[in-house]
C-alpha atoms as a PDB file:
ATOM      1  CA  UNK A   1       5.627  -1.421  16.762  1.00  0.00           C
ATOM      2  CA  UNK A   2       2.414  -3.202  17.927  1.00  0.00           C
ATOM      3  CA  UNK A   3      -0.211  -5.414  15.815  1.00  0.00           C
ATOM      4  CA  UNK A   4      -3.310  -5.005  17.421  1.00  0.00           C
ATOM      5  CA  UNK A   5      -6.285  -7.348  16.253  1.00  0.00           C
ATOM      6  CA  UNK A   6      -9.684  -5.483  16.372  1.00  0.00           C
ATOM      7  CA  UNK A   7     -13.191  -5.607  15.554  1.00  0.00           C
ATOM      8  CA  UNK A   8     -12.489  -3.830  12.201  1.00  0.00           C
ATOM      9  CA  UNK A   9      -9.541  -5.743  11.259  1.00  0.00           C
ATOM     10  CA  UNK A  10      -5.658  -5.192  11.929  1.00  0.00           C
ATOM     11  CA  UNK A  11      -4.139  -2.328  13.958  1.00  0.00           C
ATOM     12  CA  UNK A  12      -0.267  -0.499  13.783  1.00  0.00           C
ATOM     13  CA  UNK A  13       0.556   1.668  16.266  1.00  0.00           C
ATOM     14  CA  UNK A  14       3.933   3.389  17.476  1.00  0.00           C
ATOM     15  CA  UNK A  15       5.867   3.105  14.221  1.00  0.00           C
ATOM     16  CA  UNK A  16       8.590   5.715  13.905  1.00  0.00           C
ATOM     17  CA  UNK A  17       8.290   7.936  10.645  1.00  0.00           C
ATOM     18  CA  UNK A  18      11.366   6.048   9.601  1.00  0.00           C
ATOM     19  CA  UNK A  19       8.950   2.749   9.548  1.00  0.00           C
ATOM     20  CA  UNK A  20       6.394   4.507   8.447  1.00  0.00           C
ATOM     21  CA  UNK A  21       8.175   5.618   5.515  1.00  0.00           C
ATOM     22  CA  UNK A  22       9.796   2.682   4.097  1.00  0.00           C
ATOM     23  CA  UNK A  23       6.574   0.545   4.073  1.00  0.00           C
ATOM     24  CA  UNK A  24       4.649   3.637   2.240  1.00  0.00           C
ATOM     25  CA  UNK A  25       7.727   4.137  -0.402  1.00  0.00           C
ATOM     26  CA  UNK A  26       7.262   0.135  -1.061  1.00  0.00           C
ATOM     27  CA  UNK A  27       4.039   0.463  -1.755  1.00  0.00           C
ATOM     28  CA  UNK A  28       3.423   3.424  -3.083  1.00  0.00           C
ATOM     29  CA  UNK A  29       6.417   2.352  -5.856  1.00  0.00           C
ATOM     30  CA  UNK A  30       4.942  -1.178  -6.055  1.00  0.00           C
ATOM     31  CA  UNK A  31       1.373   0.521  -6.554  1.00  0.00           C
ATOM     32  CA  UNK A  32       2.888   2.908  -9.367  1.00  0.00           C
ATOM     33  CA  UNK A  33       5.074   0.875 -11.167  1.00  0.00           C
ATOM     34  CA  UNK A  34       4.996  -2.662 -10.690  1.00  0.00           C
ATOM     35  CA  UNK A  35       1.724  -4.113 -10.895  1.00  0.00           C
ATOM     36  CA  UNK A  36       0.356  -2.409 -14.084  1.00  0.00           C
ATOM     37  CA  UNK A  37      -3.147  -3.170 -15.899  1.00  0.00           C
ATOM     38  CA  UNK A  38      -1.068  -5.660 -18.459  1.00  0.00           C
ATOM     39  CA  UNK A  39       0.210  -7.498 -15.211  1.00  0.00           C
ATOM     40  CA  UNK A  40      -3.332  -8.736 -15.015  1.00  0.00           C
ATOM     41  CA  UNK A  41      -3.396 -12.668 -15.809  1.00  0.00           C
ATOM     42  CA  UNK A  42      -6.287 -14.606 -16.901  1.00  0.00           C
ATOM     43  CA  UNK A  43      -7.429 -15.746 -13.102  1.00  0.00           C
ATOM     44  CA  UNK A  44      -7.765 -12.311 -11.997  1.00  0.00           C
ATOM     45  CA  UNK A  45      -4.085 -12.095 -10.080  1.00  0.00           C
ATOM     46  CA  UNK A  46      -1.481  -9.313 -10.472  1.00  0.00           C
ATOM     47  CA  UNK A  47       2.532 -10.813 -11.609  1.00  0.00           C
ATOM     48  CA  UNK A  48       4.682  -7.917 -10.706  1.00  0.00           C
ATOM     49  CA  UNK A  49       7.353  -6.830 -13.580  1.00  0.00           C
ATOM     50  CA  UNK A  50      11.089  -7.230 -13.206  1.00  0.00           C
ATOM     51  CA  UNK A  51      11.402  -4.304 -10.955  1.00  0.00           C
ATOM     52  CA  UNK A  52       8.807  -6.209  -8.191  1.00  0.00           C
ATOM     53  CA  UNK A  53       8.954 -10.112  -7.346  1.00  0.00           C
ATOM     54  CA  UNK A  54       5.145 -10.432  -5.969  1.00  0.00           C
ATOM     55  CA  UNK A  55       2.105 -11.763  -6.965  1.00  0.00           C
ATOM     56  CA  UNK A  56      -1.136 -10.446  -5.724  1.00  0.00           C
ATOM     57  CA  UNK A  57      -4.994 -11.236  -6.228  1.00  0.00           C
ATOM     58  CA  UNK A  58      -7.050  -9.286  -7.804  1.00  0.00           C
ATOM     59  CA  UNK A  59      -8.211  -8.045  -4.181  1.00  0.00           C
ATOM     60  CA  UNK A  60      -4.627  -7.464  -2.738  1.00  0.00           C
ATOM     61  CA  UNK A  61      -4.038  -5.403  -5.884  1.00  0.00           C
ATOM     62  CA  UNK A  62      -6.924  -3.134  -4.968  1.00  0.00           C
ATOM     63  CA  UNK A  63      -6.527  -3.262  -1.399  1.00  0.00           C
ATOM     64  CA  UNK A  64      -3.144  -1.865  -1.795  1.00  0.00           C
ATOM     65  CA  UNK A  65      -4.048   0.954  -4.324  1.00  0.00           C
ATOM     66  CA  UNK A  66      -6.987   1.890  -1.980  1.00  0.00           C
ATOM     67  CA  UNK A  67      -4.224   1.927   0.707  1.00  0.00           C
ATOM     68  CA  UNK A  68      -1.697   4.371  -1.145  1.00  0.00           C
ATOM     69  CA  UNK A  69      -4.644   6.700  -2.433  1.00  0.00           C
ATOM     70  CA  UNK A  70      -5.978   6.587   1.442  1.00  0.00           C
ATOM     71  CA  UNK A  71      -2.287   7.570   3.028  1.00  0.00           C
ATOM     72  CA  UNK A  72      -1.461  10.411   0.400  1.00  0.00           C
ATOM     73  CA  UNK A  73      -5.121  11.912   0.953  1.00  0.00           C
ATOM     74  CA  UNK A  74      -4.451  11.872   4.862  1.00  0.00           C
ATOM     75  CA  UNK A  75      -0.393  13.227   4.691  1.00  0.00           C
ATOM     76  CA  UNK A  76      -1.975  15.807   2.461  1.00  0.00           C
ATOM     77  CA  UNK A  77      -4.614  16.709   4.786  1.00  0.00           C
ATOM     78  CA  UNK A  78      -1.853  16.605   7.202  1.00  0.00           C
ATOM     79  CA  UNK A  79       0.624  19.130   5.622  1.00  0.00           C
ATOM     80  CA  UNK A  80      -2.421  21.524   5.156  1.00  0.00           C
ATOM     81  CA  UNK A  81      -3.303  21.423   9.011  1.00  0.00           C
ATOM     82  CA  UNK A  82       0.333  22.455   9.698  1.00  0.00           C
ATOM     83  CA  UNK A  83       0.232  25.495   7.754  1.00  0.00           C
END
C-alpha cells in the first residue's frame, strides 16, 4: 500500500481487494449502524453506540457517509461494466 500526498488531498494505491475490503466493511457497518442521528451530541460530534468505540465530528461523520455512498455508486458502476 502507498499514501500518496497530492494537490487534492490523500492518495491509496496498490491495496489488494482483501484491504480494500476490510476498510469498506468497517465503514460501511460503522456508517449503517453505529453512528445514528440520536448519536448526535449537543457540540455537533457523533458518540458511536456499543457496537462502535469512536467519536467523530460532525464533518468526519459526513465525510465518511459521503465516502460509503461514493464506493457503492463506483463498485456498482463497476459490476455493470463487467456484464
Amino acid at each position: 500500500m502507498k499514501l500518496e500526498y497530492t494537490k487534492k488531498g490523500f492518495s491509496l494505491t496498490d491495496l489488494t481487494m482483501d484491504e480494500i475490503n476490510a476498510i469498506i466493511i468497517v465503514a460501511i457497518t460503522a456508517d449503517e449502524r453505529c453512528f445514528l442521528l440520536e448519536d448526535k451530541q449537543a457540540n455537533g460530534d457523533y458518540h458511536s453506540n456499543e457496537d462502535f468505540v469512536c467519536v467523530l465530528s460532525g464533518k468526519q461523520r459526513k465525510a465518511l457517509s459521503i465516502f460509503c455512498k461514493s464506493y457503492l455508486k463506483q463498485l456498482d458502476k463497476m459490476v455493470v461494466q463487467k456484464k
